[in-house]
ModelCIF file with pLDDT and N, C-alpha, C, O atoms, coordinates in Angstrom:
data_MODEL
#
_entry.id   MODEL 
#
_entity.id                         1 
_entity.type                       polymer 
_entity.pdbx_number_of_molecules   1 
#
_entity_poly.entity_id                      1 
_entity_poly.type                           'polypeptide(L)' 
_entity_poly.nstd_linkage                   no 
_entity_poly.nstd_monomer                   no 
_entity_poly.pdbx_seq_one_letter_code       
;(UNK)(UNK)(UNK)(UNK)(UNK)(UNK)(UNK)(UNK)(UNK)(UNK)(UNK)(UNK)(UNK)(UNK)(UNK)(UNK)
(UNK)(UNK)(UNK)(UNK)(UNK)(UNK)(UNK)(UNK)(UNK)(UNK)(UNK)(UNK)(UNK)(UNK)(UNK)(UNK)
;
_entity_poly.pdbx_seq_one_letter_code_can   XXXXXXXXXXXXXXXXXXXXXXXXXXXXXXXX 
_entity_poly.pdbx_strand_id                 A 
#
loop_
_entity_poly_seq.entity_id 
_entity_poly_seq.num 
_entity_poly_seq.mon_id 
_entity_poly_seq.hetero 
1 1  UNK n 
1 2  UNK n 
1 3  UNK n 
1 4  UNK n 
1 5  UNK n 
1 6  UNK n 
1 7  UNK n 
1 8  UNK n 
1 9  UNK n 
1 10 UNK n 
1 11 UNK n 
1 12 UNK n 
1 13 UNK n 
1 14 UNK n 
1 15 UNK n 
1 16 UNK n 
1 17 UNK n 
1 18 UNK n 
1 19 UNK n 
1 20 UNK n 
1 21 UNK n 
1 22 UNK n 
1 23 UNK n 
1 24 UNK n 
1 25 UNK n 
1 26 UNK n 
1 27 UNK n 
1 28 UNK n 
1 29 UNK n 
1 30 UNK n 
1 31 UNK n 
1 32 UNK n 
#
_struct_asym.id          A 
_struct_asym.entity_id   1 
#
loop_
_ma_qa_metric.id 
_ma_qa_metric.mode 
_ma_qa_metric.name 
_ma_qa_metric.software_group_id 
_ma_qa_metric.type 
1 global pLDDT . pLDDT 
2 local  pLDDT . pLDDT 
#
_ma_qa_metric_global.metric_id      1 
_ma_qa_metric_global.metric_value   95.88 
_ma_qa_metric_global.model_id       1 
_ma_qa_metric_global.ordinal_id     1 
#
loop_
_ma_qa_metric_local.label_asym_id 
_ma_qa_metric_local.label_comp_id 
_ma_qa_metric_local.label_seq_id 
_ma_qa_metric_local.metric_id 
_ma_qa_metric_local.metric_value 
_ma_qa_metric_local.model_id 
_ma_qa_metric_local.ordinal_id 
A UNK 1  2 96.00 1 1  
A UNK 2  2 97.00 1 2  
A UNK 3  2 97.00 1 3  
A UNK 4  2 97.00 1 4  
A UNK 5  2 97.00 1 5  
A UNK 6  2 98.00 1 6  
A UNK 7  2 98.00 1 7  
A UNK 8  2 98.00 1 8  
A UNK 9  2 98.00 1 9  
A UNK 10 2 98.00 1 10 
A UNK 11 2 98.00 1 11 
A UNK 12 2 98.00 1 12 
A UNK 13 2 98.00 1 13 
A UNK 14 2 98.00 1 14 
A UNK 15 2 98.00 1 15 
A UNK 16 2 98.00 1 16 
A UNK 17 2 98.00 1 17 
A UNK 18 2 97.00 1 18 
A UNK 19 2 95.00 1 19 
A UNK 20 2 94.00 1 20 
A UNK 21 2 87.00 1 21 
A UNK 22 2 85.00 1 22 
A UNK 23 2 90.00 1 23 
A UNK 24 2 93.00 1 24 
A UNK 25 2 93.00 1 25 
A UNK 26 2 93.00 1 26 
A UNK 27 2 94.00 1 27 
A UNK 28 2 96.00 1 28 
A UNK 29 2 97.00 1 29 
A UNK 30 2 98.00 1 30 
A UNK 31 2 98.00 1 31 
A UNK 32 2 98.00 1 32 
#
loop_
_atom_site.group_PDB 
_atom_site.id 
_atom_site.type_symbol 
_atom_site.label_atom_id 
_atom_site.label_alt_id 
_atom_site.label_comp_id 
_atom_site.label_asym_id 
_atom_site.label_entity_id 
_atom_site.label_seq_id 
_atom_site.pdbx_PDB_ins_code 
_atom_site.Cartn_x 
_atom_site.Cartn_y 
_atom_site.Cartn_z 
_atom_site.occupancy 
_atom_site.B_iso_or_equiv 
_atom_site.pdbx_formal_charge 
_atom_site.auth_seq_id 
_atom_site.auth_comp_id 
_atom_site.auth_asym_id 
_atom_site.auth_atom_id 
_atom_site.pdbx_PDB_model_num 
ATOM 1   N N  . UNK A 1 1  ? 231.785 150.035 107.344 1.00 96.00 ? 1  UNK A N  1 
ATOM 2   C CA . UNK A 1 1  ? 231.872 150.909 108.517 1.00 96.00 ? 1  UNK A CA 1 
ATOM 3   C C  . UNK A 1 1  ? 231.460 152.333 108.148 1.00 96.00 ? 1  UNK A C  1 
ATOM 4   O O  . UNK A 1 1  ? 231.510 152.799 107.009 1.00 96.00 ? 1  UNK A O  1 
ATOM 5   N N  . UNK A 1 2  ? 231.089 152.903 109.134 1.00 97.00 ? 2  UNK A N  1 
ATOM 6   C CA . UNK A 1 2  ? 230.718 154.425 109.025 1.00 97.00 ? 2  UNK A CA 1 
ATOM 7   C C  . UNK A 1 2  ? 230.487 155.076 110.943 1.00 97.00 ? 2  UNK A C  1 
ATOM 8   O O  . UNK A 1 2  ? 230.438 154.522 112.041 1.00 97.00 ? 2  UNK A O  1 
ATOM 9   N N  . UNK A 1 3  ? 230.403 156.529 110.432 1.00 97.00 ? 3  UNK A N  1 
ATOM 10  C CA . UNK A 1 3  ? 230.687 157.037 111.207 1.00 97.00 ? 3  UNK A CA 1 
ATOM 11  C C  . UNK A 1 3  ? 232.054 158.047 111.892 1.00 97.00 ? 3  UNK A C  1 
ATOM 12  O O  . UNK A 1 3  ? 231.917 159.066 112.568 1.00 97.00 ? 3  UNK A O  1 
ATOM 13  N N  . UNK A 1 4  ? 233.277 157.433 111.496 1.00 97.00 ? 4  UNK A N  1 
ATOM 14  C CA . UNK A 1 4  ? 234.598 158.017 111.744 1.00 97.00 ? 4  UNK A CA 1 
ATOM 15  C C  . UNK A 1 4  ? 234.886 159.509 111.218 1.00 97.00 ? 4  UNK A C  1 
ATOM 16  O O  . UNK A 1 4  ? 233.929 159.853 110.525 1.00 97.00 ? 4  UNK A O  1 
ATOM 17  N N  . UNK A 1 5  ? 235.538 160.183 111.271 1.00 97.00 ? 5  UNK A N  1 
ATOM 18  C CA . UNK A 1 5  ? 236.002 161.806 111.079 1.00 97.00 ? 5  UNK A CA 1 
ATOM 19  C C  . UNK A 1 5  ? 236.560 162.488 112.292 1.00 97.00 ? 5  UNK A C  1 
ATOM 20  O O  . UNK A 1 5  ? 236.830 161.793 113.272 1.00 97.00 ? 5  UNK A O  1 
ATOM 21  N N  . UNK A 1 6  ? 236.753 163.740 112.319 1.00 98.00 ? 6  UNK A N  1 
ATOM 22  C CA . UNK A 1 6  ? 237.234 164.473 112.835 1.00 98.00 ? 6  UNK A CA 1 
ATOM 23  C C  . UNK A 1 6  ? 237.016 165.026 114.154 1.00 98.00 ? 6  UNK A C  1 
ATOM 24  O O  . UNK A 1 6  ? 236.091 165.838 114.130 1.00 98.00 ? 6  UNK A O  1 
ATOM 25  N N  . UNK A 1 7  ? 237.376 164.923 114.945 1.00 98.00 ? 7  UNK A N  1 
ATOM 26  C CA . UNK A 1 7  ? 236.592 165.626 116.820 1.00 98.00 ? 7  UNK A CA 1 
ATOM 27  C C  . UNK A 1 7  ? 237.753 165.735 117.846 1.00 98.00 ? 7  UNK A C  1 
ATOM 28  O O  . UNK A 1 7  ? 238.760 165.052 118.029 1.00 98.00 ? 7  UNK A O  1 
ATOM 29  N N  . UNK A 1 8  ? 237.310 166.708 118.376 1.00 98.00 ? 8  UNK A N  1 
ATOM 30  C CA . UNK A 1 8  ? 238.054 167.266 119.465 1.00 98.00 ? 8  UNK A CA 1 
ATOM 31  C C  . UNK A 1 8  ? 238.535 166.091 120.871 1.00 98.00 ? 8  UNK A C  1 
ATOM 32  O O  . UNK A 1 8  ? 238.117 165.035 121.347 1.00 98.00 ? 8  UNK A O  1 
ATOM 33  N N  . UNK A 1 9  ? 239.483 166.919 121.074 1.00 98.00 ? 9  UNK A N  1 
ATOM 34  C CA . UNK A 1 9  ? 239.751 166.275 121.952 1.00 98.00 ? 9  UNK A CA 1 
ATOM 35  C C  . UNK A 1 9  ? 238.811 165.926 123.594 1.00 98.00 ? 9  UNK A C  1 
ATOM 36  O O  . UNK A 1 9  ? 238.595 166.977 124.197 1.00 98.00 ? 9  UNK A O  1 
ATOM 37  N N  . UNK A 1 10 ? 238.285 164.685 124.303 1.00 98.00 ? 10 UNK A N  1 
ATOM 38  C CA . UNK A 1 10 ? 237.256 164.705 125.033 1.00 98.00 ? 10 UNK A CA 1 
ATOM 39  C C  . UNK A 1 10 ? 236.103 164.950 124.118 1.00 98.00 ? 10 UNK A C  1 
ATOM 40  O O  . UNK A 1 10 ? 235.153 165.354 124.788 1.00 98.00 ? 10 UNK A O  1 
ATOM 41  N N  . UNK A 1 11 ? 235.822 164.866 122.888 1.00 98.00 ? 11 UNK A N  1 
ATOM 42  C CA . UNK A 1 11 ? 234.485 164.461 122.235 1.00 98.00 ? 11 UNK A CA 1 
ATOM 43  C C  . UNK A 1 11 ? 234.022 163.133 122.027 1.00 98.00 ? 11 UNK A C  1 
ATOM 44  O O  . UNK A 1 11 ? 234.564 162.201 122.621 1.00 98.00 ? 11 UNK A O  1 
ATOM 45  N N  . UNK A 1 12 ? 233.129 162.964 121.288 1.00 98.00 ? 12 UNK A N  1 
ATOM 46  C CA . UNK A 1 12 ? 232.345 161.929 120.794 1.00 98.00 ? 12 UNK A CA 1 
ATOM 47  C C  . UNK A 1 12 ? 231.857 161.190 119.699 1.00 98.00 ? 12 UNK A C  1 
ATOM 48  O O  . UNK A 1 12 ? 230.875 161.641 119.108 1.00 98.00 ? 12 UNK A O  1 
ATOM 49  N N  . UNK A 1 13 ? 232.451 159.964 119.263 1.00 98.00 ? 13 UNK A N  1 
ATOM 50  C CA . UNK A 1 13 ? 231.690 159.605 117.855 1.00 98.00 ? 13 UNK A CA 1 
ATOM 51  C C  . UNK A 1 13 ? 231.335 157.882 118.030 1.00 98.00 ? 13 UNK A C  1 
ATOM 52  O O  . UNK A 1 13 ? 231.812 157.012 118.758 1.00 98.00 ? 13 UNK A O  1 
ATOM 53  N N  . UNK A 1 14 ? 230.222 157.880 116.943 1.00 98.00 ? 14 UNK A N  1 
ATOM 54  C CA . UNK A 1 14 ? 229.544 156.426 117.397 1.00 98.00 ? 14 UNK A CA 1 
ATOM 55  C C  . UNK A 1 14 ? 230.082 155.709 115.746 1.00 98.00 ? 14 UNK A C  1 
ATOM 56  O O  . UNK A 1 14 ? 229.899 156.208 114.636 1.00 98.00 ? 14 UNK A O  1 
ATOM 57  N N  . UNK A 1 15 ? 230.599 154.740 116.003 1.00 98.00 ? 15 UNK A N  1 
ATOM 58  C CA . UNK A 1 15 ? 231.362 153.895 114.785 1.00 98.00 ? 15 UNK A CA 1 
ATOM 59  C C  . UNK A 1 15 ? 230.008 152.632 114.724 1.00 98.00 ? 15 UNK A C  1 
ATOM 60  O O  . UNK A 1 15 ? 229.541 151.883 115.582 1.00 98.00 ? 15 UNK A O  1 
ATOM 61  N N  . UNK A 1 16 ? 229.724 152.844 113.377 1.00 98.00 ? 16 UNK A N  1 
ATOM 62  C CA . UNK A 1 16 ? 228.761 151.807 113.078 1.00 98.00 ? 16 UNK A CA 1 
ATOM 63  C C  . UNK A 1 16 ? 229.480 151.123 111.568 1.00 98.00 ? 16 UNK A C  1 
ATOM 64  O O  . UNK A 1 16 ? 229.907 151.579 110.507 1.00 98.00 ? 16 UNK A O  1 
ATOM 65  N N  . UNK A 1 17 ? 229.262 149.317 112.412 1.00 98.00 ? 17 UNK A N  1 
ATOM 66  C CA . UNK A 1 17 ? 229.251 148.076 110.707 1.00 98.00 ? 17 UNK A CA 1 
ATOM 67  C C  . UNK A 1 17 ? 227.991 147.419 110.305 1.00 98.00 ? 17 UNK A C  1 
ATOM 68  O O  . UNK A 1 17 ? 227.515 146.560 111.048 1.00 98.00 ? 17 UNK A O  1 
ATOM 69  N N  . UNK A 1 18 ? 227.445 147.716 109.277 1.00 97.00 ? 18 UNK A N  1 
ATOM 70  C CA . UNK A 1 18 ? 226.667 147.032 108.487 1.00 97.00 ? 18 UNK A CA 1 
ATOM 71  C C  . UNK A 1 18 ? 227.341 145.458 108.119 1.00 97.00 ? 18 UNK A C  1 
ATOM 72  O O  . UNK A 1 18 ? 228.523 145.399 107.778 1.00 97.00 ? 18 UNK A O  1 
ATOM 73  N N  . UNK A 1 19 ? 226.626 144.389 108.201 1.00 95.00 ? 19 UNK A N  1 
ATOM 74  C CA . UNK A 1 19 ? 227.254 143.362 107.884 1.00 95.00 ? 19 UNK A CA 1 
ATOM 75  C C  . UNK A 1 19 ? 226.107 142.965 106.980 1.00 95.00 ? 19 UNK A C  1 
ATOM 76  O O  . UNK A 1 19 ? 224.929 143.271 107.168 1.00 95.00 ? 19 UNK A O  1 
ATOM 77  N N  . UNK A 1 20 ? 226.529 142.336 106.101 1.00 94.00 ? 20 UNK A N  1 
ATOM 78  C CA . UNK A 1 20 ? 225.490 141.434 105.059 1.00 94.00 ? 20 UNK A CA 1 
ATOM 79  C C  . UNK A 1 20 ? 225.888 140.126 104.706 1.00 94.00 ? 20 UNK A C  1 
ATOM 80  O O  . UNK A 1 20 ? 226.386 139.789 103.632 1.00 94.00 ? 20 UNK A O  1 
ATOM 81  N N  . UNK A 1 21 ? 225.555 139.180 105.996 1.00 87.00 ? 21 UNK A N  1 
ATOM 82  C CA . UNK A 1 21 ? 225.782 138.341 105.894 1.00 87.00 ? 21 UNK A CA 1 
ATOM 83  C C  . UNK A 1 21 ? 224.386 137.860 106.926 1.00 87.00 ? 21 UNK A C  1 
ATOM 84  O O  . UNK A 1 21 ? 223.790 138.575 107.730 1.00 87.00 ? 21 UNK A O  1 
ATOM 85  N N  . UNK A 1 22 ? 224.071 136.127 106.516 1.00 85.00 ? 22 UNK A N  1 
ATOM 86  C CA . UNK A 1 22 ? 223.123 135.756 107.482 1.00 85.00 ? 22 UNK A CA 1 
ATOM 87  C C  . UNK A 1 22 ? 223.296 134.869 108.726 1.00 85.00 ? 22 UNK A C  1 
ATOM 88  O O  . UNK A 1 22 ? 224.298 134.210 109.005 1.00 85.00 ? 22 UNK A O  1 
ATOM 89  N N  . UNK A 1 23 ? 222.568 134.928 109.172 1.00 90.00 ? 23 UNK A N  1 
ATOM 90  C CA . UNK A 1 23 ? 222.954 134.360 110.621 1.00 90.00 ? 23 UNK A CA 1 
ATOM 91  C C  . UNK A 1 23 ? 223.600 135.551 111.687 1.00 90.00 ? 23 UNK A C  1 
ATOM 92  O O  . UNK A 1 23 ? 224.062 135.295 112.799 1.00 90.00 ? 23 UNK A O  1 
ATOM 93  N N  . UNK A 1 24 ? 223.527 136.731 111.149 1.00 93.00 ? 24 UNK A N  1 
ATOM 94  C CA . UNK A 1 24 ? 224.809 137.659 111.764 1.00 93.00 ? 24 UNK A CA 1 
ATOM 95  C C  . UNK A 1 24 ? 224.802 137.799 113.543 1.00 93.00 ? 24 UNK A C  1 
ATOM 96  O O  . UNK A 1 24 ? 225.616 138.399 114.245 1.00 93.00 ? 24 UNK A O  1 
ATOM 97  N N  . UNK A 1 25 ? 223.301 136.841 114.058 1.00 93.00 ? 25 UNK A N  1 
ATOM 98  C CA . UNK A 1 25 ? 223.419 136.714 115.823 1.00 93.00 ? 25 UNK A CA 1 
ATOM 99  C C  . UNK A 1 25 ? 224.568 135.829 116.066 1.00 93.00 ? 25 UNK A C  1 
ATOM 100 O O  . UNK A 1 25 ? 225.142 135.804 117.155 1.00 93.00 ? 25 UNK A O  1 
ATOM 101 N N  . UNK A 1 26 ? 225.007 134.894 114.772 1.00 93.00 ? 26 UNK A N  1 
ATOM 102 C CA . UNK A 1 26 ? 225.810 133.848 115.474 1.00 93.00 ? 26 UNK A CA 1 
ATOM 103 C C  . UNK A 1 26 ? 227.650 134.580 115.200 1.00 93.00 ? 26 UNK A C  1 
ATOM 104 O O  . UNK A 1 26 ? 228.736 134.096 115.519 1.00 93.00 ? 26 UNK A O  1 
ATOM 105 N N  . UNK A 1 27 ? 227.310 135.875 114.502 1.00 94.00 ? 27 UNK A N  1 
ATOM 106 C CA . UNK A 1 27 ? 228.783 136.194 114.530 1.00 94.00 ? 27 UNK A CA 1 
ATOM 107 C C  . UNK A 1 27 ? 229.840 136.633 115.951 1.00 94.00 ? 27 UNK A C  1 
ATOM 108 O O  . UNK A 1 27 ? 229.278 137.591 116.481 1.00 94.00 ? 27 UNK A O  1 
ATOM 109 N N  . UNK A 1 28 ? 230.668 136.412 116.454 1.00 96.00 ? 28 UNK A N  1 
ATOM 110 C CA . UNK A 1 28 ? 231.624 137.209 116.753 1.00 96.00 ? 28 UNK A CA 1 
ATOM 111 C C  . UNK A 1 28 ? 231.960 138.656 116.192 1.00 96.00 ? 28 UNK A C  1 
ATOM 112 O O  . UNK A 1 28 ? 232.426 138.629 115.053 1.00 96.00 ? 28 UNK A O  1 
ATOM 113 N N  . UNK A 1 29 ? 231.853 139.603 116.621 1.00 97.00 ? 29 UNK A N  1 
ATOM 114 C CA . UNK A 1 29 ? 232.572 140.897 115.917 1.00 97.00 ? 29 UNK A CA 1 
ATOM 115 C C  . UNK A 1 29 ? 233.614 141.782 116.983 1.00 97.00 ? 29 UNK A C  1 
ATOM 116 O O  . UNK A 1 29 ? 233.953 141.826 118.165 1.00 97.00 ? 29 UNK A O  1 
ATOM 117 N N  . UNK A 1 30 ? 233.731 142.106 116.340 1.00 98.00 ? 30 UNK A N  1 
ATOM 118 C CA . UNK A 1 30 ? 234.981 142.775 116.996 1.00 98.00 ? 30 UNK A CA 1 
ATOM 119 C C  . UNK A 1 30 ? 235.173 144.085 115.770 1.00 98.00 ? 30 UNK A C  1 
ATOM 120 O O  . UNK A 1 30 ? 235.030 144.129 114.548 1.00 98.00 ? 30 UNK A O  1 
ATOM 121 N N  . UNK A 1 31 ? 235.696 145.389 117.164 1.00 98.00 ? 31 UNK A N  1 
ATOM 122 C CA . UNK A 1 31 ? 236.747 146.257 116.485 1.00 98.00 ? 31 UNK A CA 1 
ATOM 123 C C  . UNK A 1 31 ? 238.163 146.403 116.600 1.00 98.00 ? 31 UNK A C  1 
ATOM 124 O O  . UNK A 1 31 ? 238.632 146.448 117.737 1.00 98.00 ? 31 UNK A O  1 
ATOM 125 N N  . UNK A 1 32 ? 238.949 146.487 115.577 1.00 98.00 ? 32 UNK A N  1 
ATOM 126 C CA . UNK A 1 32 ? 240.123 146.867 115.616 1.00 98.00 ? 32 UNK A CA 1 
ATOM 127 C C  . UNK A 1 32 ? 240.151 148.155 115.273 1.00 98.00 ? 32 UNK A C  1 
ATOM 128 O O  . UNK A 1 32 ? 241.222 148.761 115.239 1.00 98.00 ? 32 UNK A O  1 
#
């Protein structure tokens, strides 16, 4: 994961996962 830190309240941040695995169209993902 990347992306996460610090922001105001009513701001904005975009949370990105790299996965390295194959097939990764057939995954399910999810955030917790």
């Amino acid at each position: 994961e990347s992306g996460g830190g610090l922001v105001q309240p009513g701001g904005s941040l975009r949370l990105s996962c790299a996965a390295s695995v194959s097939s990764f169209s057939a995954y399910d993902m999810r955030w917790y």
